[in-house]
C-alpha atoms as a PDB file:
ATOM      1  CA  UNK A   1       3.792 -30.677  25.395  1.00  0.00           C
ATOM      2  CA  UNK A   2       3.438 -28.407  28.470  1.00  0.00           C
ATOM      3  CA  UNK A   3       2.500 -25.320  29.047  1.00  0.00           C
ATOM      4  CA  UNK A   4       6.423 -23.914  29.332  1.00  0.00           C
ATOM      5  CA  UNK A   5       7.295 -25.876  26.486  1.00  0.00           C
ATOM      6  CA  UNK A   6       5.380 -24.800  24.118  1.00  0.00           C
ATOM      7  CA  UNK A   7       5.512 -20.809  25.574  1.00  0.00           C
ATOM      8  CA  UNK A   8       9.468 -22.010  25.429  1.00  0.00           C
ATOM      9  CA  UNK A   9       8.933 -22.938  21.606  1.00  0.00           C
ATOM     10  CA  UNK A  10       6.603 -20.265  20.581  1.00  0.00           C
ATOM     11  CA  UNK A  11       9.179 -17.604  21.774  1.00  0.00           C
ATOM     12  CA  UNK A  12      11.667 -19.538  20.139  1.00  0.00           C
ATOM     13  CA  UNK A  13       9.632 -19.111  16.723  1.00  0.00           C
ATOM     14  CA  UNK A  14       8.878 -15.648  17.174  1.00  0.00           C
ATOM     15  CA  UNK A  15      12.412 -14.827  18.018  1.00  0.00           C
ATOM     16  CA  UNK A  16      14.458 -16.815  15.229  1.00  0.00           C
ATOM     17  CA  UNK A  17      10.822 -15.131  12.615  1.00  0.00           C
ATOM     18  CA  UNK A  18      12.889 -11.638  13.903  1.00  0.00           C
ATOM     19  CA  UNK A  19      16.106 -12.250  13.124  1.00  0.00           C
ATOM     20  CA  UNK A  20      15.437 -13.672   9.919  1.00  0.00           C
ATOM     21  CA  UNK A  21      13.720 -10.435   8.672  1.00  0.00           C
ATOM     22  CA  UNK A  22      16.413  -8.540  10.199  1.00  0.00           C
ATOM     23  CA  UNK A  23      19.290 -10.651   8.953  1.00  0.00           C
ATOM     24  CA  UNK A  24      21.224  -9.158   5.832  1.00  0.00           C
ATOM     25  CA  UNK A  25      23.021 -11.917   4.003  1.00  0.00           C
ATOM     26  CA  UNK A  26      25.839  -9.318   2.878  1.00  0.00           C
ATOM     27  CA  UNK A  27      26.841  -8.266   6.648  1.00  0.00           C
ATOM     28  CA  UNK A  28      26.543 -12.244   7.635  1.00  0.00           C
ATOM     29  CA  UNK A  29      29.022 -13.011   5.009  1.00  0.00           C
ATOM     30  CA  UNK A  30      31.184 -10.126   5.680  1.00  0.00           C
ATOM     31  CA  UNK A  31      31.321 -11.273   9.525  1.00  0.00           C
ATOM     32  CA  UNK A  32      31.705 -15.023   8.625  1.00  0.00           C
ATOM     33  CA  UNK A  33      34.789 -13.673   6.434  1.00  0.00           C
ATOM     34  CA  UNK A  34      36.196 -11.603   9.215  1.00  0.00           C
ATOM     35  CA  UNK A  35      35.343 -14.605  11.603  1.00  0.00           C
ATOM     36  CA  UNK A  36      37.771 -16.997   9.739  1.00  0.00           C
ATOM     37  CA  UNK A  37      40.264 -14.397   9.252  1.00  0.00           C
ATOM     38  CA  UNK A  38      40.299 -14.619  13.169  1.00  0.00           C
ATOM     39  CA  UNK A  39      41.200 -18.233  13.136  1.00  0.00           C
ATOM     40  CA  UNK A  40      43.683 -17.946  10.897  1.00  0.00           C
ATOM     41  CA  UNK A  41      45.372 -15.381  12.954  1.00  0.00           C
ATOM     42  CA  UNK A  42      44.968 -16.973  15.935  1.00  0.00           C
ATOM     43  CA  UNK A  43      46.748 -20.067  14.255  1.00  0.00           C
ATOM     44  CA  UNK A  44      49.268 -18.264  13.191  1.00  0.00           C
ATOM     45  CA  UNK A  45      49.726 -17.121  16.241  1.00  0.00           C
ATOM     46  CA  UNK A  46      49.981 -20.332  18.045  1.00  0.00           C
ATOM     47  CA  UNK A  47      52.719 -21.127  15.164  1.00  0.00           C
ATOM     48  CA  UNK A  48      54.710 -18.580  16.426  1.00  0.00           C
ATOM     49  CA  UNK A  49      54.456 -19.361  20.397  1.00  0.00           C
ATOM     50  CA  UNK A  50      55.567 -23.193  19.668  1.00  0.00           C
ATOM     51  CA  UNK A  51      58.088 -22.541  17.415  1.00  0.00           C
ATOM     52  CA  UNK A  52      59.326 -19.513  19.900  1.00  0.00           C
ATOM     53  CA  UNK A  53      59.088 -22.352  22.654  1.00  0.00           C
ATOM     54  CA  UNK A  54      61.009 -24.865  20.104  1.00  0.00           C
ATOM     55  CA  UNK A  55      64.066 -22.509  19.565  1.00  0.00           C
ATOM     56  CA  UNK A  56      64.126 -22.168  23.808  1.00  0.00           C
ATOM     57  CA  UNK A  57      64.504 -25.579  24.030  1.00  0.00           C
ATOM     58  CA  UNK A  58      66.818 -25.871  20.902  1.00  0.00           C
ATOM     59  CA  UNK A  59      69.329 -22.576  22.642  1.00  0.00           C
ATOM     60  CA  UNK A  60      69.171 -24.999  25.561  1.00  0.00           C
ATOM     61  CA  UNK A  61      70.469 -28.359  24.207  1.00  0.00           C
ATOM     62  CA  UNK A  62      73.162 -26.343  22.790  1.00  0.00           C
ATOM     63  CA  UNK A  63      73.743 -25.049  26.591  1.00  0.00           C
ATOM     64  CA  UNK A  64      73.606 -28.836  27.509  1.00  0.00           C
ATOM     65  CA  UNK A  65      75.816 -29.476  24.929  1.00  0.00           C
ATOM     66  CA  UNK A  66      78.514 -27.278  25.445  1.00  0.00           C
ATOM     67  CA  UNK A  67      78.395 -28.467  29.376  1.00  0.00           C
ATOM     68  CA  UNK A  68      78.348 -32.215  27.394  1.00  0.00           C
ATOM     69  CA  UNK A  69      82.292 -30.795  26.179  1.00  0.00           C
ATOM     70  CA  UNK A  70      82.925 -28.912  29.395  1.00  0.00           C
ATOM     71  CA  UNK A  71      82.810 -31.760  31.642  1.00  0.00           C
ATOM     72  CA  UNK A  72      84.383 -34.169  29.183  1.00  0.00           C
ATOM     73  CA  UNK A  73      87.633 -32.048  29.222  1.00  0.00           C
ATOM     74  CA  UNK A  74      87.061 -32.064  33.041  1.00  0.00           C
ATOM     75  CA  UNK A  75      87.295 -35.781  33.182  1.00  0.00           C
ATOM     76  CA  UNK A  76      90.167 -35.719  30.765  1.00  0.00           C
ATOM     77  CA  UNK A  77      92.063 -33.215  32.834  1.00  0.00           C
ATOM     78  CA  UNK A  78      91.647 -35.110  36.501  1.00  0.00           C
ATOM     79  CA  UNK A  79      93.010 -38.016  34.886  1.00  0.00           C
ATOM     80  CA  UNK A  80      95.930 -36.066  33.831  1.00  0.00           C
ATOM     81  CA  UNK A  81      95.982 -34.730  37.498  1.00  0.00           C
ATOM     82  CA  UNK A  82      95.416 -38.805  39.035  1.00  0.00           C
ATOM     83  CA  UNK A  83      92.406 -37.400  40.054  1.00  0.00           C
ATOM     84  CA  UNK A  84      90.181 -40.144  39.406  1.00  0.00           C
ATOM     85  CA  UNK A  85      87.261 -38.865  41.730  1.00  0.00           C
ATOM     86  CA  UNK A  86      87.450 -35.695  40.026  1.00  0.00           C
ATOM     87  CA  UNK A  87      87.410 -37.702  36.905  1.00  0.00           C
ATOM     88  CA  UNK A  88      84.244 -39.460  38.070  1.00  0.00           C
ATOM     89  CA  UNK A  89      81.893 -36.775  39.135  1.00  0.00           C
ATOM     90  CA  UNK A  90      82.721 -34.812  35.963  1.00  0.00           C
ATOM     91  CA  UNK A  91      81.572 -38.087  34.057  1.00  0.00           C
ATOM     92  CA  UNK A  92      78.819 -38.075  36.035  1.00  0.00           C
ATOM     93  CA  UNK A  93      77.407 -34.488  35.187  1.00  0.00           C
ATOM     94  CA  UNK A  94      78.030 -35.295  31.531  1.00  0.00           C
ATOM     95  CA  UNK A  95      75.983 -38.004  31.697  1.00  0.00           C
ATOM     96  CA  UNK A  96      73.564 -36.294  33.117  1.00  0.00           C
ATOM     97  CA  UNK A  97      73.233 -33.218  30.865  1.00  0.00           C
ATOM     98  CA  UNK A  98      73.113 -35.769  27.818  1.00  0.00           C
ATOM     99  CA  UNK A  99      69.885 -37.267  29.542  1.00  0.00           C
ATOM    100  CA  UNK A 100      68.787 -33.595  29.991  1.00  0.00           C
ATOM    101  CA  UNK A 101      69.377 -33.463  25.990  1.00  0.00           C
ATOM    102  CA  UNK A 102      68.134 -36.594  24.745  1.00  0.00           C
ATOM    103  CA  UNK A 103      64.900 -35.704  26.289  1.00  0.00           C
ATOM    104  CA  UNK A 104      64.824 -31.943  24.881  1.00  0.00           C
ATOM    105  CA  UNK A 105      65.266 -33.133  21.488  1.00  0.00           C
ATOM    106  CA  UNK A 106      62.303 -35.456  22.257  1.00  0.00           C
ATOM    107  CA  UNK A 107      60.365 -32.516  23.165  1.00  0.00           C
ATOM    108  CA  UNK A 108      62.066 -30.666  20.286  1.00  0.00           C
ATOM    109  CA  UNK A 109      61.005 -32.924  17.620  1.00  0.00           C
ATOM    110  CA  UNK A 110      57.262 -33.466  19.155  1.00  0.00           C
ATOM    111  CA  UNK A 111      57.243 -29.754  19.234  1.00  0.00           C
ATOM    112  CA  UNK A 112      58.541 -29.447  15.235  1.00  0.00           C
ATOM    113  CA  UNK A 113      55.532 -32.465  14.395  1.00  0.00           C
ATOM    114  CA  UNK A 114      53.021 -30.042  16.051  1.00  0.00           C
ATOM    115  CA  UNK A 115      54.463 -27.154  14.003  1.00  0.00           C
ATOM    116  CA  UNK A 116      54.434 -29.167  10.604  1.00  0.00           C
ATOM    117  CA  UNK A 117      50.931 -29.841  11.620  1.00  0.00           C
ATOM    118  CA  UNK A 118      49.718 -27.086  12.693  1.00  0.00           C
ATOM    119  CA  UNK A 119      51.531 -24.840   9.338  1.00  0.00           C
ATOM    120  CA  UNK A 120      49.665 -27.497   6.863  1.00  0.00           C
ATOM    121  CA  UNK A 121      46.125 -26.725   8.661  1.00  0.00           C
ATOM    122  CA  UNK A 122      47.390 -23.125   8.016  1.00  0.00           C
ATOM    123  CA  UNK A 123      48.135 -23.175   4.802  1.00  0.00           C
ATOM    124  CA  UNK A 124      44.412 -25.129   4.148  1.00  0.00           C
ATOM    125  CA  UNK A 125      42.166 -22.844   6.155  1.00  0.00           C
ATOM    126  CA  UNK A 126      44.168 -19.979   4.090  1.00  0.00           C
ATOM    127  CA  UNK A 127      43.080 -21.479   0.989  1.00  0.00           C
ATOM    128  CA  UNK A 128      39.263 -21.880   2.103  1.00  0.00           C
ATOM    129  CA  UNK A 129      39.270 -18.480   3.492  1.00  0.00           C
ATOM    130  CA  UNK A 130      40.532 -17.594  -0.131  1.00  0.00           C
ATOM    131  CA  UNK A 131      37.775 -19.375  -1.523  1.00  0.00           C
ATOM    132  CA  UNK A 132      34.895 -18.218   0.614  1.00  0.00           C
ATOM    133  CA  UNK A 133      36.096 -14.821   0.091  1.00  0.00           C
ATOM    134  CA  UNK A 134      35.253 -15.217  -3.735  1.00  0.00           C
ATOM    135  CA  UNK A 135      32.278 -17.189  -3.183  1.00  0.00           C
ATOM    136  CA  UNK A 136      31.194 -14.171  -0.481  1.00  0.00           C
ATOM    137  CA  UNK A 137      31.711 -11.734  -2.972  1.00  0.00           C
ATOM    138  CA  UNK A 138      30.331 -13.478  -5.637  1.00  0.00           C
ATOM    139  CA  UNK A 139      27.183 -14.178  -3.452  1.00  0.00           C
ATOM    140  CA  UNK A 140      27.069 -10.304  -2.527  1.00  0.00           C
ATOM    141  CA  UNK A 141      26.964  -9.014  -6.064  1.00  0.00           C
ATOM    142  CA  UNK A 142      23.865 -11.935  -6.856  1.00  0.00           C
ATOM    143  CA  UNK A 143      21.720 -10.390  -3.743  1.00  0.00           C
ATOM    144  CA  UNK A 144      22.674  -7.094  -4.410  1.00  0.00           C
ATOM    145  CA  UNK A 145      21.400  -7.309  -8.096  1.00  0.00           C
ATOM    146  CA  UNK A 146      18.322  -9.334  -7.119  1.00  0.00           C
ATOM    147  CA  UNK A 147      17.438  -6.705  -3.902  1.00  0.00           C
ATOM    148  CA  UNK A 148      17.894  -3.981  -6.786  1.00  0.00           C
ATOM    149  CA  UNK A 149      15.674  -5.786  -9.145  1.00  0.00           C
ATOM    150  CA  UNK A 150      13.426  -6.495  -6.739  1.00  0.00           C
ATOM    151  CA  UNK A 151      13.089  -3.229  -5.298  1.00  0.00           C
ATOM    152  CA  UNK A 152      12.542  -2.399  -9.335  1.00  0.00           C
ATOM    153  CA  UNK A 153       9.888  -4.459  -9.468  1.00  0.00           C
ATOM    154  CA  UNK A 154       7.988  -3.628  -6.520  1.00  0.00           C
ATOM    155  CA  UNK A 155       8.472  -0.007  -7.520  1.00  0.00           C
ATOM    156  CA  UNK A 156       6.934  -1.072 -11.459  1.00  0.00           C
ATOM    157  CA  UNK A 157       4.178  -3.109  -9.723  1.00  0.00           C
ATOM    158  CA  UNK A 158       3.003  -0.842  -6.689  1.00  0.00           C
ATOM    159  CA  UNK A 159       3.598  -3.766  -4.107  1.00  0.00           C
ATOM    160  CA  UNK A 160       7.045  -2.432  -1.921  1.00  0.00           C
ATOM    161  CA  UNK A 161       6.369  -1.106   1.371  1.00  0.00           C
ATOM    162  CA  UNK A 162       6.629   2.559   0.038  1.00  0.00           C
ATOM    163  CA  UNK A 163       4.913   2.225  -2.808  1.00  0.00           C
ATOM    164  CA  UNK A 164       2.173   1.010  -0.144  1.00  0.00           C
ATOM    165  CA  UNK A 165       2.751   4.023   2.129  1.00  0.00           C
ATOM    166  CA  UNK A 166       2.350   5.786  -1.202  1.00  0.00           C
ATOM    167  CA  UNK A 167      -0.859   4.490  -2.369  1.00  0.00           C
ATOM    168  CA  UNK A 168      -2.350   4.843   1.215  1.00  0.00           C
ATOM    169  CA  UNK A 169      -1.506   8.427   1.422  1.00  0.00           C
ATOM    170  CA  UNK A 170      -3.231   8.920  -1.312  1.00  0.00           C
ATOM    171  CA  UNK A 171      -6.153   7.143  -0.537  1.00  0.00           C
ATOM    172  CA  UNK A 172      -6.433   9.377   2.718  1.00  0.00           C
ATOM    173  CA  UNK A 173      -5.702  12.671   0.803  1.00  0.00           C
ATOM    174  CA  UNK A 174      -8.702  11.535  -1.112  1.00  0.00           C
ATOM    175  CA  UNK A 175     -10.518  10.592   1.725  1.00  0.00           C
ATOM    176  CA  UNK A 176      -9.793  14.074   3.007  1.00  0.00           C
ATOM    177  CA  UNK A 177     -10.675  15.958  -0.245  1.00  0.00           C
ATOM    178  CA  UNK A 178     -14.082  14.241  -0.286  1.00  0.00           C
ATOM    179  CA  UNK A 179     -14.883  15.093   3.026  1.00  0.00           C
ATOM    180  CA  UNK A 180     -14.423  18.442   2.381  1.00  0.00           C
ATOM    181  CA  UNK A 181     -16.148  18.950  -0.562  1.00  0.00           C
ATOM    182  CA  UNK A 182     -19.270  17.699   0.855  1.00  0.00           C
ATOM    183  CA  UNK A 183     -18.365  19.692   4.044  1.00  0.00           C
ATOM    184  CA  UNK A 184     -18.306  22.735   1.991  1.00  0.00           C
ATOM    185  CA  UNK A 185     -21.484  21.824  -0.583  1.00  0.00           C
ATOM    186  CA  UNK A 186     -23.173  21.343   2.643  1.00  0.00           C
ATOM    187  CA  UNK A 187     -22.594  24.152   4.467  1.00  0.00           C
ATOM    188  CA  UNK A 188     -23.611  26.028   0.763  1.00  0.00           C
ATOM    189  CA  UNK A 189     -26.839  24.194   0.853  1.00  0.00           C
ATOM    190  CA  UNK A 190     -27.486  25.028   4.531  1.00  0.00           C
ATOM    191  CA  UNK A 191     -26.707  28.592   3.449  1.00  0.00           C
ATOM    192  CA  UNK A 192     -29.007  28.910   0.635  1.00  0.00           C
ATOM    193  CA  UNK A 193     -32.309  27.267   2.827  1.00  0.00           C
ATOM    194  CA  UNK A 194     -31.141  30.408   5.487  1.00  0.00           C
ATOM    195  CA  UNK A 195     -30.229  27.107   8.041  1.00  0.00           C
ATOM    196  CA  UNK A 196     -26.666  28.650   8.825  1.00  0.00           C
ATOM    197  CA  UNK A 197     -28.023  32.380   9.124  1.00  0.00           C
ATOM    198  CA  UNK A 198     -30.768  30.642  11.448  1.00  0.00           C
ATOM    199  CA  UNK A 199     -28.108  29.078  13.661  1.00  0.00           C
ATOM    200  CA  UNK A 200     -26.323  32.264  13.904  1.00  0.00           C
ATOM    201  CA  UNK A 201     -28.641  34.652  14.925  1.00  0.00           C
ATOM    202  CA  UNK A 202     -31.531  35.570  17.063  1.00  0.00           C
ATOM    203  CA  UNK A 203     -34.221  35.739  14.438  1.00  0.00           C
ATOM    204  CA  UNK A 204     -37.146  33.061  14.243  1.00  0.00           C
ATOM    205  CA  UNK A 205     -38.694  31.865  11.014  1.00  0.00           C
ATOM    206  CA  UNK A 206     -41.595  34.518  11.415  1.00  0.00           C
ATOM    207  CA  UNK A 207     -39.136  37.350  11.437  1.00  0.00           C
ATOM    208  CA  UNK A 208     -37.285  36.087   8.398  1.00  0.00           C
ATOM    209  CA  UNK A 209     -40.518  35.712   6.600  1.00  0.00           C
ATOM    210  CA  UNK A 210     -41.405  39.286   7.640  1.00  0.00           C
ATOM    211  CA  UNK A 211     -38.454  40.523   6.494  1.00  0.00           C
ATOM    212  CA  UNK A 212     -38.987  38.503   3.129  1.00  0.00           C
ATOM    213  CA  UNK A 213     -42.640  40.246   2.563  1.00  0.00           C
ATOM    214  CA  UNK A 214     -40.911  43.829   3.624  1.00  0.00           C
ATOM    215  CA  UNK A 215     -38.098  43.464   1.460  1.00  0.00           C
ATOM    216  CA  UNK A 216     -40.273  42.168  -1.624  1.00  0.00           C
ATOM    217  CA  UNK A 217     -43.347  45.170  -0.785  1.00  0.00           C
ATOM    218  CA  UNK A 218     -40.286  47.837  -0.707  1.00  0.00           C
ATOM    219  CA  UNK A 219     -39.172  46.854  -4.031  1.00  0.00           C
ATOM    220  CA  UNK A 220     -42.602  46.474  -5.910  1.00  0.00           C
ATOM    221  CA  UNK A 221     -43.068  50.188  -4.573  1.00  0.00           C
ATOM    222  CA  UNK A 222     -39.976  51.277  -6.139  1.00  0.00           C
ATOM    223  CA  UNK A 223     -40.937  49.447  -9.567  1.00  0.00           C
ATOM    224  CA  UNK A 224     -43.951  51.158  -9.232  1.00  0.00           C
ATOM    225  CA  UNK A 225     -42.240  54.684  -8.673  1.00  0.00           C
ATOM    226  CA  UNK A 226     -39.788  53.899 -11.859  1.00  0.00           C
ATOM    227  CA  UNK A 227     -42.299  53.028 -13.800  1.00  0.00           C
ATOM    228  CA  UNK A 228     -44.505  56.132 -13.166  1.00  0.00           C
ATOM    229  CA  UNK A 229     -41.161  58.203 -13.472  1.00  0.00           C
ATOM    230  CA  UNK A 230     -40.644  56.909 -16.585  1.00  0.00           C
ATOM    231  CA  UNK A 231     -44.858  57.379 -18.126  1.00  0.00           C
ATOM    232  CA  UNK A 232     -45.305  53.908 -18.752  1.00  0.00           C
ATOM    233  CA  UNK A 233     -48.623  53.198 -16.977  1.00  0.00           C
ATOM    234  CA  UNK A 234     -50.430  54.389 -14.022  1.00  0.00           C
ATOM    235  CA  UNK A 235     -51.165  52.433 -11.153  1.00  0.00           C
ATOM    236  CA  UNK A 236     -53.982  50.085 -11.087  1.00  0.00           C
ATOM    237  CA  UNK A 237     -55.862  51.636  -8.432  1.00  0.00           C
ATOM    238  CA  UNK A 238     -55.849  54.615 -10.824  1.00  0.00           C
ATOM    239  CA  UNK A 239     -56.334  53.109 -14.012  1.00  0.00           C
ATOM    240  CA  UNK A 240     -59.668  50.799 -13.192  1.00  0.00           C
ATOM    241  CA  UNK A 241     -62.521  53.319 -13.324  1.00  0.00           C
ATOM    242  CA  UNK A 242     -61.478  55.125 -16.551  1.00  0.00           C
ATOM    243  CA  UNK A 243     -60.915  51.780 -18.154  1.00  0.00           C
ATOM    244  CA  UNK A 244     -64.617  50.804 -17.043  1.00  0.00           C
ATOM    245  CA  UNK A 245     -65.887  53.871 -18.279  1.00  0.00           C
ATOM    246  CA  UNK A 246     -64.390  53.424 -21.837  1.00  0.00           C
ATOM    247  CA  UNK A 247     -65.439  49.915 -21.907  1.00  0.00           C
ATOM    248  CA  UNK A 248     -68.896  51.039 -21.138  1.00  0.00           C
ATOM    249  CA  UNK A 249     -68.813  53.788 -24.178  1.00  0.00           C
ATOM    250  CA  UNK A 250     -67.090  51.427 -26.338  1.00  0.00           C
ATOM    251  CA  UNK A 251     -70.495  48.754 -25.689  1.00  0.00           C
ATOM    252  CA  UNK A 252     -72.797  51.613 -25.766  1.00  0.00           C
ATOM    253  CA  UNK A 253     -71.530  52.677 -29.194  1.00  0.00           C
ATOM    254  CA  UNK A 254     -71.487  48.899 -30.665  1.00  0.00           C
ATOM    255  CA  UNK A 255     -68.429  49.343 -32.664  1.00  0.00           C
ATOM    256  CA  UNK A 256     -65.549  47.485 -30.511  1.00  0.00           C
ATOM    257  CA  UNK A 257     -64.966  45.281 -27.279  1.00  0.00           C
ATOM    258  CA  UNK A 258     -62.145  45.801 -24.560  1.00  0.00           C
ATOM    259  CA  UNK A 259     -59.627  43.576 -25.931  1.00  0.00           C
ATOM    260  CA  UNK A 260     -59.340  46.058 -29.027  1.00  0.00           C
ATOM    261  CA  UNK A 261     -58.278  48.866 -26.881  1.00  0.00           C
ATOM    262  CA  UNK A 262     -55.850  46.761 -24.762  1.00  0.00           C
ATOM    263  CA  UNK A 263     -54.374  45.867 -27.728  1.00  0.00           C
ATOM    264  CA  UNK A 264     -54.507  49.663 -28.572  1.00  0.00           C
ATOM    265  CA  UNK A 265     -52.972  50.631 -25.620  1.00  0.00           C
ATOM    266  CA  UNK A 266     -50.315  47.881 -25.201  1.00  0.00           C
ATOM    267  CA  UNK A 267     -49.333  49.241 -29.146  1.00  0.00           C
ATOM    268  CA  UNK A 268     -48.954  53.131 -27.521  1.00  0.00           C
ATOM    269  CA  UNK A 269     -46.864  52.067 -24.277  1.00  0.00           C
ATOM    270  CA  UNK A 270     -44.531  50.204 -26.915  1.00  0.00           C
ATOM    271  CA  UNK A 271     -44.413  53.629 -28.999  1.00  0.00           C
ATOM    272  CA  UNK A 272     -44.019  55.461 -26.106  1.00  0.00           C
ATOM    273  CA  UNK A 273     -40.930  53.094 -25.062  1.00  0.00           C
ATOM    274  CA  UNK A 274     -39.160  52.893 -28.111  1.00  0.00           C
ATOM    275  CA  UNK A 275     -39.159  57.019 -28.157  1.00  0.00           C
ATOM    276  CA  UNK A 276     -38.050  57.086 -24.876  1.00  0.00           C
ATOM    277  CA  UNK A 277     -34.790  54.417 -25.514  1.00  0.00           C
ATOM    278  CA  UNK A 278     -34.471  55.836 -28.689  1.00  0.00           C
ATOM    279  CA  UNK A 279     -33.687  59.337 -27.137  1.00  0.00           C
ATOM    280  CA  UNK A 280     -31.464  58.058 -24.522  1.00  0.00           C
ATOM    281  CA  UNK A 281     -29.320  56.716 -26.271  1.00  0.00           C
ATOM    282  CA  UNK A 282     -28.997  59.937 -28.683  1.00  0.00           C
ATOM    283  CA  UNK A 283     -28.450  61.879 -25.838  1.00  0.00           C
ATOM    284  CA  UNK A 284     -25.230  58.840 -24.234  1.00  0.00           C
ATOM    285  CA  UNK A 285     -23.940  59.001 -27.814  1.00  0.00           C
ATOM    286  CA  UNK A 286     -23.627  63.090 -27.904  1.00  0.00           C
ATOM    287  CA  UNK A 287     -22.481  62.839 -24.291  1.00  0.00           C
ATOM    288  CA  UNK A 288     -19.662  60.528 -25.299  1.00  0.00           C
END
């Protein structure tokens, strides 16, 4: 096989693959119906042209004939007269219109065989265009009820073209949605290690360290401050020497160590606190 033969053949394939996938078997019934219904009209149509041509040549032989009669009284008439020429030549034309008319019924009776003929084939493509038109719609209801329990049963099982259009839109909006989940949990995570704030500012990792340690040294001075507002404790700075100097007392009288008094004092800031919450919330219930 050549090269154009098989290109020939291969186009061929691909071509008849096409229509078959595009071929409903409801429309090609429907058009082989109509198709047949052609023929039959265009035989009964050719019924009607011969026998219209069959009654021309029937009207005429009855011209023929009645010329048959007119030139028979002729002859009849010039024998009367002693007019045997005249006689003659109107014999003559009678015999020749009854060769005229033995040859149109010839034709007439050829043409009434093709007519007899040609009304039987009729009459039988008429009855098998009857009988195709049950089996068509017969064979239309079958497809029709197994496209619709077909396109049941692809619907049931997920397999149809849209269900598959379906499932893969779904499988993309999933896509999608996981995307941007992690798109978001990692812009929170690059948010959270000061990444994103990095990327969007001028600042280096010293400064944001710096202003870590200021931020933290701000606040420890205001805990201090709240807490000295408030008579808890004094600052250490503060606190140190005295608590060396009763420490020292305390060992130079022999009667307790330093972890008695811290107990001791931890006891009196506890006192002290419970007072203080104690009146506060006196004073927020006679406020109220």
């Amino acid at each position: 096989m050549g090269i154009l033969s098989r290109t020939s053949y291969v186009i061929r394939s691909k071509i008849n693959a096409i229509l078959n996938r595009a071929e409903d078997p409801t429309e090609t019934l429907d058009y082989s119906y109509e198709q047949m219904r052609d023929e039959l009209q265009d035989v009964k149509q050719g019924i009607a042209d011969l026998t219209t041509q069959k009654k021309r040549l029937e009207i005429q032989k009855r011209r023929l004939e009645e010329n048959v009669e007119k030139h028979n009284e002729q002859a009849r008439e010039a024998v009367q007269q002693d007019r045997d020429d005249l006689a003659r030549r109107a014999l003559e034309k009678k015999k020749s219109k009854m060769q005229q008319i033995e040859e149109l019924e010839g034709q007439i009776a050829n043409l009434q065989t093709t007519q007899d003929n040609l009304v039987e084939k009729k009459n039988e493509l008429q009855n098998q265009i009857e009988e195709f038109r049950t089996k068509k719609e017969t064979m239309k209801a079958r497809y029709e009820a197994a496209e619709a329990s077909t396109r049941v049963s692809e619907a049931m099982t997920g397999v149809g073209d849209e269900m598959e259009d379906v499932s893969r839109a779904i499988e993309r909006a999933e896509e999608r949605t996981d995307e941007m989940e992690a798109r978001s949990a990692a812009m929170d995570e690059l948010q959270e290690t000061g990444a994103l704030e990095n990327a969007m500012s001028d600042k280096d990792d010293l400064d944001r360290e710096l202003d870590e340690l200021r931020q933290g040294g701000e606040v420890d001075a205001e805990l201090d401050t709240l807490k000295a507002e408030m008579g808890k404790s004094a600052p250490v700075e503060e606190t140190e020497p005295a608590a060396e100097t009763e420490s020292t007392a305390v060992d130079a009288d022999g009667g307790s160590d330093s972890d008695e008094l811290d107990e001791e004092l931890e006891d009196l800031d506890v006192a002290v606190d419970d007072a203080e919450i104690e009146a506060e919330l006196e004073e927020l219930q006679e406020d109220k």
